[in-house]
C-alpha atoms as a PDB file:
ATOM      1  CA  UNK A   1      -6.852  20.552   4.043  1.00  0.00           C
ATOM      2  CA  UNK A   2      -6.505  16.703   3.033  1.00  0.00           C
ATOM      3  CA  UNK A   3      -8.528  15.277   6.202  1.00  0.00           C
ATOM      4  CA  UNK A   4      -5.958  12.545   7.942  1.00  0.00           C
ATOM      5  CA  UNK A   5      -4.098  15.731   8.928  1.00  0.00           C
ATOM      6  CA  UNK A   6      -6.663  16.019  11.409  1.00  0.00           C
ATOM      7  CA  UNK A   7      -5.700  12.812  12.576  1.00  0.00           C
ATOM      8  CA  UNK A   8      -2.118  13.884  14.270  1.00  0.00           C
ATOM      9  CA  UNK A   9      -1.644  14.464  17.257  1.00  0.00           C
ATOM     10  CA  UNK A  10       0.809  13.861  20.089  1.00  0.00           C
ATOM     11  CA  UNK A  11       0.149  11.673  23.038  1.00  0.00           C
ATOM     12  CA  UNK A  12       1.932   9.774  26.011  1.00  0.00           C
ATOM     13  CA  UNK A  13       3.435   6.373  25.392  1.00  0.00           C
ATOM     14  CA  UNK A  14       1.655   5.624  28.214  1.00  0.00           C
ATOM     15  CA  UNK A  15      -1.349   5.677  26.241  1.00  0.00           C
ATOM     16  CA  UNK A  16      -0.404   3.108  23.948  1.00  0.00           C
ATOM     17  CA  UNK A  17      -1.104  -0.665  23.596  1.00  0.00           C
ATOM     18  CA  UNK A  18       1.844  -2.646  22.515  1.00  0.00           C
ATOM     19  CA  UNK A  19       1.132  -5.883  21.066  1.00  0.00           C
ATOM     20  CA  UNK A  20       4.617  -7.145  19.880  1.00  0.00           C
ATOM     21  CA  UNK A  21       8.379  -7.632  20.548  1.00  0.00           C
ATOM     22  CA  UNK A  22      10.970  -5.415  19.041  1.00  0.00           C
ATOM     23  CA  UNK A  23      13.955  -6.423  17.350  1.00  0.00           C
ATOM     24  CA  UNK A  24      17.092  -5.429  19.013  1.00  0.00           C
ATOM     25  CA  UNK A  25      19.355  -4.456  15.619  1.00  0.00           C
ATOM     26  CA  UNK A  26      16.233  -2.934  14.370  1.00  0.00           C
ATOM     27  CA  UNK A  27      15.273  -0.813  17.502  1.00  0.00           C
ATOM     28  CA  UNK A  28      19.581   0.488  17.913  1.00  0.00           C
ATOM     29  CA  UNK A  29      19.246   1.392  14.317  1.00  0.00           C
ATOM     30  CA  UNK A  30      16.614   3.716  14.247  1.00  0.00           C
ATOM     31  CA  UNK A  31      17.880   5.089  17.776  1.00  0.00           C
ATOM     32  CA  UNK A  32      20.960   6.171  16.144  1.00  0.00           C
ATOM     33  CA  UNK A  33      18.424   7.431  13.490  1.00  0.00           C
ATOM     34  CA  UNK A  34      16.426   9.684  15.653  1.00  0.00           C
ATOM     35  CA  UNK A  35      19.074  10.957  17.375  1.00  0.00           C
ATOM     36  CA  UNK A  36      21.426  11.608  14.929  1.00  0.00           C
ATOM     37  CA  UNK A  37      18.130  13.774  12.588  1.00  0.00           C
ATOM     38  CA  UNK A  38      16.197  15.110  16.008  1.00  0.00           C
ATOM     39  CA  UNK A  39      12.787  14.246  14.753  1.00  0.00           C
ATOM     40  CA  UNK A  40      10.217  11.944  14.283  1.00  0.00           C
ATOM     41  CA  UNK A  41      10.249  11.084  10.727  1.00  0.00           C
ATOM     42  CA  UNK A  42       6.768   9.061  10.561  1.00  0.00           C
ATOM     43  CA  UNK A  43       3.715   9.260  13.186  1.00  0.00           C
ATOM     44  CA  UNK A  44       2.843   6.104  14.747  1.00  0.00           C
ATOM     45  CA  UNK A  45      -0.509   4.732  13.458  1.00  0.00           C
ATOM     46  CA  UNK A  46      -3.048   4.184  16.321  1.00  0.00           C
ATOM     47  CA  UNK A  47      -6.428   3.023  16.882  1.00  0.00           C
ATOM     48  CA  UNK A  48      -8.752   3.943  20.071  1.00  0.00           C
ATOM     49  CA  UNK A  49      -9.074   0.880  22.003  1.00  0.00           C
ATOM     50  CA  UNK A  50     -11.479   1.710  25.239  1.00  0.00           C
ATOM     51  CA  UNK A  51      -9.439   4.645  26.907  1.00  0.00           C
ATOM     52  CA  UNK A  52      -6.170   3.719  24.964  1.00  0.00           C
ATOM     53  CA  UNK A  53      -4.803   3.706  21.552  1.00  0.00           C
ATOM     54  CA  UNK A  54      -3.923   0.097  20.025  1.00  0.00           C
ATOM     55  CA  UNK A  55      -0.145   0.384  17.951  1.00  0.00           C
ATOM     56  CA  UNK A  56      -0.890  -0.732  14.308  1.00  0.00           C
ATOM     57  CA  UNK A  57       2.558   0.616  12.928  1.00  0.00           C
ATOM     58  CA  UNK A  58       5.603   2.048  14.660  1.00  0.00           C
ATOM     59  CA  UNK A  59       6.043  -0.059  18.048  1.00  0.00           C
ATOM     60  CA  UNK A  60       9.855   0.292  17.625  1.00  0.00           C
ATOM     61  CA  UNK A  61       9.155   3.724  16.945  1.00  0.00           C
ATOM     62  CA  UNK A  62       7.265   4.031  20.653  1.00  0.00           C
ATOM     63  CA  UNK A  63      10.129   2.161  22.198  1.00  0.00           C
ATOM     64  CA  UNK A  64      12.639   4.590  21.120  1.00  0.00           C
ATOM     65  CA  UNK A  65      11.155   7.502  22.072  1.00  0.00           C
ATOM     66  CA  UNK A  66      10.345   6.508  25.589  1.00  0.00           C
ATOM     67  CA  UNK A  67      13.869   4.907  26.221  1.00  0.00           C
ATOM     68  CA  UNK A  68      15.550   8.624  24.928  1.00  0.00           C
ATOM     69  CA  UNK A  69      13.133  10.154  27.915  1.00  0.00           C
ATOM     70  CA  UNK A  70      10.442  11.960  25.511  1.00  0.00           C
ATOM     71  CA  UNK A  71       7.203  12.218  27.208  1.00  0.00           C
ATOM     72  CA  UNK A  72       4.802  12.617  23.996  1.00  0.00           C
ATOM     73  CA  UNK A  73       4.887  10.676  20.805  1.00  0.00           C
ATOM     74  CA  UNK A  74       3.510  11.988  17.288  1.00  0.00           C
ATOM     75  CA  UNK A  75       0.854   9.892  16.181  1.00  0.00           C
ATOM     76  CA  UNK A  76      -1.622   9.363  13.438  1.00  0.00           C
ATOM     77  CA  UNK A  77      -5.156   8.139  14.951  1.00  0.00           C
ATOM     78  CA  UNK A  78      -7.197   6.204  12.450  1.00  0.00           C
ATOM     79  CA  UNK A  79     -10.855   3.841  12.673  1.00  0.00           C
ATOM     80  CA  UNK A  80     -10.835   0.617  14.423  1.00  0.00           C
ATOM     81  CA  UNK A  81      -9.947  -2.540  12.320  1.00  0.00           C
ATOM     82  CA  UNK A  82     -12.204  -5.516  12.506  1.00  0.00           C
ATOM     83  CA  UNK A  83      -9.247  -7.375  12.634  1.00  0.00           C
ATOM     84  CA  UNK A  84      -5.429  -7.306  12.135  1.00  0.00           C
ATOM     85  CA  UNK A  85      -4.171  -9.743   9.119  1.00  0.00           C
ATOM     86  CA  UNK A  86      -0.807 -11.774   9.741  1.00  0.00           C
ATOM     87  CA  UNK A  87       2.135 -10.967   7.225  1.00  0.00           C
ATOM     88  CA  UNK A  88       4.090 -13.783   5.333  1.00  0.00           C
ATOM     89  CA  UNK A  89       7.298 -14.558   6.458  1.00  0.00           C
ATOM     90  CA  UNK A  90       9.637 -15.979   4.015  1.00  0.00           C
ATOM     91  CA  UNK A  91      12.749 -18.007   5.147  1.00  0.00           C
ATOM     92  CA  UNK A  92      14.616 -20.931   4.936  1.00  0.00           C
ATOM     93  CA  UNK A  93      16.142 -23.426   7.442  1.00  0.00           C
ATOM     94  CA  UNK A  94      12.548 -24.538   8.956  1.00  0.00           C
ATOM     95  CA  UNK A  95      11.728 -27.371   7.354  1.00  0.00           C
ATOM     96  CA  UNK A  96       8.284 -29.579   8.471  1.00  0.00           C
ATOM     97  CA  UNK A  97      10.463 -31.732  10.546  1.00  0.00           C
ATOM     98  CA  UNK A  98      11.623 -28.857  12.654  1.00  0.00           C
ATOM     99  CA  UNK A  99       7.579 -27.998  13.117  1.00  0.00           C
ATOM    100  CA  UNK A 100       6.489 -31.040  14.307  1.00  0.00           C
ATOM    101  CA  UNK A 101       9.295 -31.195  16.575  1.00  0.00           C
ATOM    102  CA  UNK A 102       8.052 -28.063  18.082  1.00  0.00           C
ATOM    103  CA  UNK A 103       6.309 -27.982  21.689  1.00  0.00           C
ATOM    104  CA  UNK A 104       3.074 -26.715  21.759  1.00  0.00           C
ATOM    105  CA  UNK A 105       2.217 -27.145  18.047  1.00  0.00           C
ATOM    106  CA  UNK A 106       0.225 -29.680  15.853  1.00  0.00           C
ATOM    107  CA  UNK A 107       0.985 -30.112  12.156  1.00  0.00           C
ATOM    108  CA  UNK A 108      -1.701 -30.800   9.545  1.00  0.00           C
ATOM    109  CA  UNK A 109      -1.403 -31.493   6.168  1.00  0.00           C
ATOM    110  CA  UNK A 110      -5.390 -30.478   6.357  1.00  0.00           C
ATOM    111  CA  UNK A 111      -6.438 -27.102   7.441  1.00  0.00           C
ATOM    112  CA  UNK A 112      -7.260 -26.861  10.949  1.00  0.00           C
ATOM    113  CA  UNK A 113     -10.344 -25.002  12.337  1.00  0.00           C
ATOM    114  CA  UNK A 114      -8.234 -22.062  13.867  1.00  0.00           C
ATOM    115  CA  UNK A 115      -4.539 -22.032  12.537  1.00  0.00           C
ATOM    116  CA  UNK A 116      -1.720 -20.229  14.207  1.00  0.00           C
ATOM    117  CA  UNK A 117      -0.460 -20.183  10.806  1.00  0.00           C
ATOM    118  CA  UNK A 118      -0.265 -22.518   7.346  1.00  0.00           C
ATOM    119  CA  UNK A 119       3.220 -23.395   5.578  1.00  0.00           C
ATOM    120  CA  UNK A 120       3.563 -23.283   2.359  1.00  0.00           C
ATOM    121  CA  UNK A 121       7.115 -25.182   1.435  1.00  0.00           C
ATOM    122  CA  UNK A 122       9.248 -25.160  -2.145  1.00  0.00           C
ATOM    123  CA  UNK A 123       7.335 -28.658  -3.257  1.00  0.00           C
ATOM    124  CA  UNK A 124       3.675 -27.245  -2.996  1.00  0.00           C
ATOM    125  CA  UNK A 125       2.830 -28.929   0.442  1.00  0.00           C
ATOM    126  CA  UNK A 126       0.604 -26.273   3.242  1.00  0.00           C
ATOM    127  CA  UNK A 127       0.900 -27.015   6.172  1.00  0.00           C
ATOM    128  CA  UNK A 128      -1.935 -25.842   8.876  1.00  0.00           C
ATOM    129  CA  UNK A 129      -0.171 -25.609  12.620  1.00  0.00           C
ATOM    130  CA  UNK A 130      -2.573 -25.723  15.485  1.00  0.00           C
ATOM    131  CA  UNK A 131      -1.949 -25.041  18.833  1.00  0.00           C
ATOM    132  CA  UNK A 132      -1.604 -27.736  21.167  1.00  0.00           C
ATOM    133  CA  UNK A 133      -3.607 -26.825  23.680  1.00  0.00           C
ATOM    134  CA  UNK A 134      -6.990 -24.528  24.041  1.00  0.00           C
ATOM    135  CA  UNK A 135      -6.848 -20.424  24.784  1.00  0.00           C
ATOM    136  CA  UNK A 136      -5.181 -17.470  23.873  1.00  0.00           C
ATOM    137  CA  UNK A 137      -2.029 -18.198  26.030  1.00  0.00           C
ATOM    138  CA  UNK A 138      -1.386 -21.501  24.442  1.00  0.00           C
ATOM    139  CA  UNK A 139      -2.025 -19.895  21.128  1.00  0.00           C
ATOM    140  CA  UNK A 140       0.442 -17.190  22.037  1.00  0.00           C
ATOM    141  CA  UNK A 141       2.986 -19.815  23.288  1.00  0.00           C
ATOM    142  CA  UNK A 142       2.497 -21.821  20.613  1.00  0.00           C
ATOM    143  CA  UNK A 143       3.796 -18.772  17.732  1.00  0.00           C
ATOM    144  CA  UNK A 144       6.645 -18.268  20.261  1.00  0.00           C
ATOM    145  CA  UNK A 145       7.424 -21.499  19.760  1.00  0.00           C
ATOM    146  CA  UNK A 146       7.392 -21.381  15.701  1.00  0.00           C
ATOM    147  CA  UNK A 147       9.667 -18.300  16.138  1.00  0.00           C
ATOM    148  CA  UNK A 148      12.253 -19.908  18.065  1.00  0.00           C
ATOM    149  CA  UNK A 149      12.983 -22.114  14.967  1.00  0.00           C
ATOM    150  CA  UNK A 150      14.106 -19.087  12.525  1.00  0.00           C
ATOM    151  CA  UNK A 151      17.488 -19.353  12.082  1.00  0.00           C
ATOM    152  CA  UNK A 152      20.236 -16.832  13.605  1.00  0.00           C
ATOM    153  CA  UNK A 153      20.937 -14.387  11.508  1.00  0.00           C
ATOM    154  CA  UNK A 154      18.604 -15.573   8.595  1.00  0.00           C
ATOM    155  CA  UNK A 155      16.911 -12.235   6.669  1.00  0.00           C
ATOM    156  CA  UNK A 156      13.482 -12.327   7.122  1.00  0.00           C
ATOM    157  CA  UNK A 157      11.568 -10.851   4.265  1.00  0.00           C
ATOM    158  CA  UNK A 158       7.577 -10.285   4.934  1.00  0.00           C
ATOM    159  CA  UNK A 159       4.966 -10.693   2.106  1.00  0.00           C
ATOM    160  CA  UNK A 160       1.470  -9.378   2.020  1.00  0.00           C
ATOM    161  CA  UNK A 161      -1.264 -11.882   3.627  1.00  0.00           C
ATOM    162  CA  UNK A 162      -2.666 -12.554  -0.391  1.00  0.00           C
ATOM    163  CA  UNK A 163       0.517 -12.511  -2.416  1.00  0.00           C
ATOM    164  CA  UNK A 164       1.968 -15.408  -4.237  1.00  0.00           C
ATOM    165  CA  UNK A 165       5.352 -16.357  -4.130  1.00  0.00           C
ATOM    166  CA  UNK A 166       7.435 -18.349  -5.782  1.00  0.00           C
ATOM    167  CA  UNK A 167       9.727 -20.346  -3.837  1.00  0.00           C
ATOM    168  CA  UNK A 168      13.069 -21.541  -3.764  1.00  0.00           C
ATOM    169  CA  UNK A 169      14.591 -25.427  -2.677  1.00  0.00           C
ATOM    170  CA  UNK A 170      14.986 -24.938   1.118  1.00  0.00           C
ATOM    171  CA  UNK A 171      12.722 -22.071   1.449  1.00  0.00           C
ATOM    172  CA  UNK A 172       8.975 -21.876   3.325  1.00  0.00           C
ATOM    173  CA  UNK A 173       6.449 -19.352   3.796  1.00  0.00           C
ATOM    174  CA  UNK A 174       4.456 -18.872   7.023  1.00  0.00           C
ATOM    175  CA  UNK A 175       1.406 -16.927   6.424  1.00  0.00           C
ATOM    176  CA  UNK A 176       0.241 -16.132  10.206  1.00  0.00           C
ATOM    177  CA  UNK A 177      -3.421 -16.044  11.667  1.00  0.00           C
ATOM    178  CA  UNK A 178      -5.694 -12.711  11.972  1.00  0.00           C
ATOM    179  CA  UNK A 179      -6.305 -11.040  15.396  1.00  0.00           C
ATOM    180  CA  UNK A 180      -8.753  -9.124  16.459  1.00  0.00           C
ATOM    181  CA  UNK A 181      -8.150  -5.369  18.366  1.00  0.00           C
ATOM    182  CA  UNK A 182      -9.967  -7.292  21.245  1.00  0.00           C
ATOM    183  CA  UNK A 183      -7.457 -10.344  20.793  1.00  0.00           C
ATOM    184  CA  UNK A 184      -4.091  -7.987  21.311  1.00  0.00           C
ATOM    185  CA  UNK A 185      -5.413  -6.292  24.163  1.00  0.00           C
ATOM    186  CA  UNK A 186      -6.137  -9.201  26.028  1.00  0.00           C
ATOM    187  CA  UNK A 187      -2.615 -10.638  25.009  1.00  0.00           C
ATOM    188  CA  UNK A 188      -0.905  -7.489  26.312  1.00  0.00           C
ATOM    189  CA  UNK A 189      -2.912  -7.152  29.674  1.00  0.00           C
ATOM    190  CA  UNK A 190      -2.252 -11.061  30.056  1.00  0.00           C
ATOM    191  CA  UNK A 191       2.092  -9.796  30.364  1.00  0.00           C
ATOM    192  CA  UNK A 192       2.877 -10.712  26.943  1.00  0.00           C
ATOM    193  CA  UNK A 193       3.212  -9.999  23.332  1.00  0.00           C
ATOM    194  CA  UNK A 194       2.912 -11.717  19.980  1.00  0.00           C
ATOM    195  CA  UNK A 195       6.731 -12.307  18.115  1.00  0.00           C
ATOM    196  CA  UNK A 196       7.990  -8.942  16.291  1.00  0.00           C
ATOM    197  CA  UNK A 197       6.443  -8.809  12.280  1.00  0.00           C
ATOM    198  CA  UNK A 198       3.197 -10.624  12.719  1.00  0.00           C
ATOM    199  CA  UNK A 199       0.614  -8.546  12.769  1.00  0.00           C
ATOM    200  CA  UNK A 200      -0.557  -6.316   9.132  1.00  0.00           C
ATOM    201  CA  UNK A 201      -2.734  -3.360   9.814  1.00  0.00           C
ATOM    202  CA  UNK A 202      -3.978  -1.633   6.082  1.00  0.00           C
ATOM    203  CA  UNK A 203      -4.739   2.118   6.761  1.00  0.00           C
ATOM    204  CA  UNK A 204      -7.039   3.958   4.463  1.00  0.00           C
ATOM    205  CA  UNK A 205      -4.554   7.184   4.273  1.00  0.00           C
ATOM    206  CA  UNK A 206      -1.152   7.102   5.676  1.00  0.00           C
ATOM    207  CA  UNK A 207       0.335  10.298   6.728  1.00  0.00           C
ATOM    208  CA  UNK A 208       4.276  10.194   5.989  1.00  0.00           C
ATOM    209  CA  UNK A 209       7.679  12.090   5.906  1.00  0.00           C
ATOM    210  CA  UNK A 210       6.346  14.717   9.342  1.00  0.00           C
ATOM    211  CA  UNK A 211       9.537  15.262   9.978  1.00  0.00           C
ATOM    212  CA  UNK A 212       8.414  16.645  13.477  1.00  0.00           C
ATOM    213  CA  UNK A 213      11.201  18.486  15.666  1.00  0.00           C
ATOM    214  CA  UNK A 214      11.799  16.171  19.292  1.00  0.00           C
ATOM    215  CA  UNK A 215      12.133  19.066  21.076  1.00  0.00           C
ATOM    216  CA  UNK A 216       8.287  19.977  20.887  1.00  0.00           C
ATOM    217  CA  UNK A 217       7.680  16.266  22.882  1.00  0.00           C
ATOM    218  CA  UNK A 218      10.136  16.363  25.795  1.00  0.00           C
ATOM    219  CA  UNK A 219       7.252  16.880  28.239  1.00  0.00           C
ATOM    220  CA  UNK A 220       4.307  15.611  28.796  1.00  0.00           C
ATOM    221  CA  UNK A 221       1.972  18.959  28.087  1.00  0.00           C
ATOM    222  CA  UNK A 222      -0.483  17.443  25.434  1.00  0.00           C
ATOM    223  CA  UNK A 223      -2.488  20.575  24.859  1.00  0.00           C
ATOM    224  CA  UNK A 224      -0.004  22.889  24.328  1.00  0.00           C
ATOM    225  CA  UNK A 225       1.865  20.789  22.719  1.00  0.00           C
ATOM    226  CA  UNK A 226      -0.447  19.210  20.627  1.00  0.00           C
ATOM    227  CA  UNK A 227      -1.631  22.967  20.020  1.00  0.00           C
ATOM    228  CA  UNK A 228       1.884  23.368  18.482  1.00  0.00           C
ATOM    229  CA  UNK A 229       1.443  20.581  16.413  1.00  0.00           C
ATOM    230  CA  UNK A 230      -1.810  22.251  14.632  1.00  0.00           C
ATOM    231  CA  UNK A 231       0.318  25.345  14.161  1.00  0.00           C
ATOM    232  CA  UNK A 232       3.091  23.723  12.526  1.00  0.00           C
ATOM    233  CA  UNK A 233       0.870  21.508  10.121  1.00  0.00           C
ATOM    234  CA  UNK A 234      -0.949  24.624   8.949  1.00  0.00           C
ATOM    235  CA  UNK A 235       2.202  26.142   8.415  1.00  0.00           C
ATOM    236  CA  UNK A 236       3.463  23.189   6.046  1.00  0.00           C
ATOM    237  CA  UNK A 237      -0.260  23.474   4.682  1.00  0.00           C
ATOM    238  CA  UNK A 238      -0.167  27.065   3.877  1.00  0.00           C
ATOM    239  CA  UNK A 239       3.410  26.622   2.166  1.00  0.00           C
ATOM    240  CA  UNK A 240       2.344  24.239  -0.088  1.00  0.00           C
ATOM    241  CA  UNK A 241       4.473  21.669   1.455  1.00  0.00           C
ATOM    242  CA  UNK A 242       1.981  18.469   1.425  1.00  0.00           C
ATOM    243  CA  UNK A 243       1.741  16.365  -1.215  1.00  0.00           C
ATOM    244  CA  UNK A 244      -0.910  13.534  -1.352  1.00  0.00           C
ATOM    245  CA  UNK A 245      -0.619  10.634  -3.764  1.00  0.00           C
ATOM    246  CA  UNK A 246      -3.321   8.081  -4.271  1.00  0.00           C
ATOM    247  CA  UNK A 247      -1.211   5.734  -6.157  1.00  0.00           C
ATOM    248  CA  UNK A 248       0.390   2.311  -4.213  1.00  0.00           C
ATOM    249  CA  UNK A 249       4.148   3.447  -2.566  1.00  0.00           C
ATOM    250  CA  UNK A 250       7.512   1.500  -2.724  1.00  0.00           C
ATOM    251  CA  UNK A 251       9.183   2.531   0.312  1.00  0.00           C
ATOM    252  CA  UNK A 252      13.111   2.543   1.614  1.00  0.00           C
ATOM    253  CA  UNK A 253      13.089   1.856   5.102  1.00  0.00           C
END
């Protein structure tokens, strides 16, 4: 059996670190999703964190589950990043007058020792912003900030942390800072959480297309329902239902 299968398993939300906002379109969208199909299409990816598992994929996914009342969520468990890298987001309607304008944030045209995140505009100029003041809370307060300043109703499309892009007239990328798992646990036991689309996790093999039925994780009976679980992979297993492909995937969310 391909080894991340291994990996499933079904826990309580309760378990789980959450280490950024949701957005609200996004989050009614797949509701209607999961109720409408009556599984969970995708496991959550999660990494053990002391006695918890940190979220590296699928927070909306968490979110809906506990707000329809399901006690256990399907998850994939995979090793401990060093650290998490930031995704580019590429918009337009921020412009470097808008940052400089913004509480809590310095702008640099030189990089600064420990960037919230550099923007790159249409004319070639990076910017470095720094938080105004010291500690994780400013720094947090700081990338709250920068978000207020995206536009309403302004698509938001991510890029990898290493890709190049070609921009537009109007248009900037923000490439945002790395956190460690250490980092987002601290943030969420401080009461908060980092903006929604930060934070890129890469995972060695990710385990897609489940397709696991809700009503095996309406309570909260983790061994005999993850016991369940094993049964029902094994069955997919021995039906030759599992595909693995090595090769990068294009997917339509």
């Amino acid at each position: 059996m391909i080894p991340s299968l291994n990996d499933l398993r079904l826990v309580g939300p309760e378990c789980l670190i959450l280490h950024e906002a949701h957005d609200e379109k996004r989050l009614a969208r797949l509701r209607d999703r999961v109720e409408a199909e009556g599984i969970q299409r995708n496991p959550v990816i999660v990494s053990p964190y002391e006695d918890r598992y940190l979220v590296l994929d699928g927070a909306h996914r968490v979110r809906v589950l506990t707000e329809l009342g399901y006690g256990l969520v399907l998850v994939q468990v995979v090793e401990p990043p060093e650290r998490a890298e930031g995704w580019g987001h590429l918009l337009d309607g921020v412009g470097p007058a808008e940052l400089r304008a913004t509480e809590g944030i310095e702008v640099s045209g030189e990089p600064g020792a420990v960037p919230l995140a550099e923007v790159e505009t249409a004319e070639g100029e990076t910017l470095s912003l720094v938080s105004a003041d010291a500690g994780l809370s400013a720094l947090v307060r700081a990338l709250w900030g920068l978000h207020s300043l995206y536009p309403k109703g302004v698509v938001v499309r991510r890029v990898e942390p290493d890709a190049t892009v070609g921009l537009a007239e109007g248009e900037v990328l923000i490439r945002y800072r790395s956190f460690t798992p250490a980092e987002l646990a601290e943030i969420v036991d401080a009461g908060t959480v980092l903006p929604a689309g930060i934070t890129r996790f890469r995972v060695r093999e990710r385990v897609l297309g489940v397709r696991y039925p809700l009503d095996r994780m309406r309570d909260g009976d983790a061994p005999a329902r993850n016991a369940e679980l094993k049964e029902f992979v094994g069955r997919l297993w021995d039906e030759d239902r599992v595909r693995y492909y090595g090769e990068p995937v294009v997917l339509f969310e």
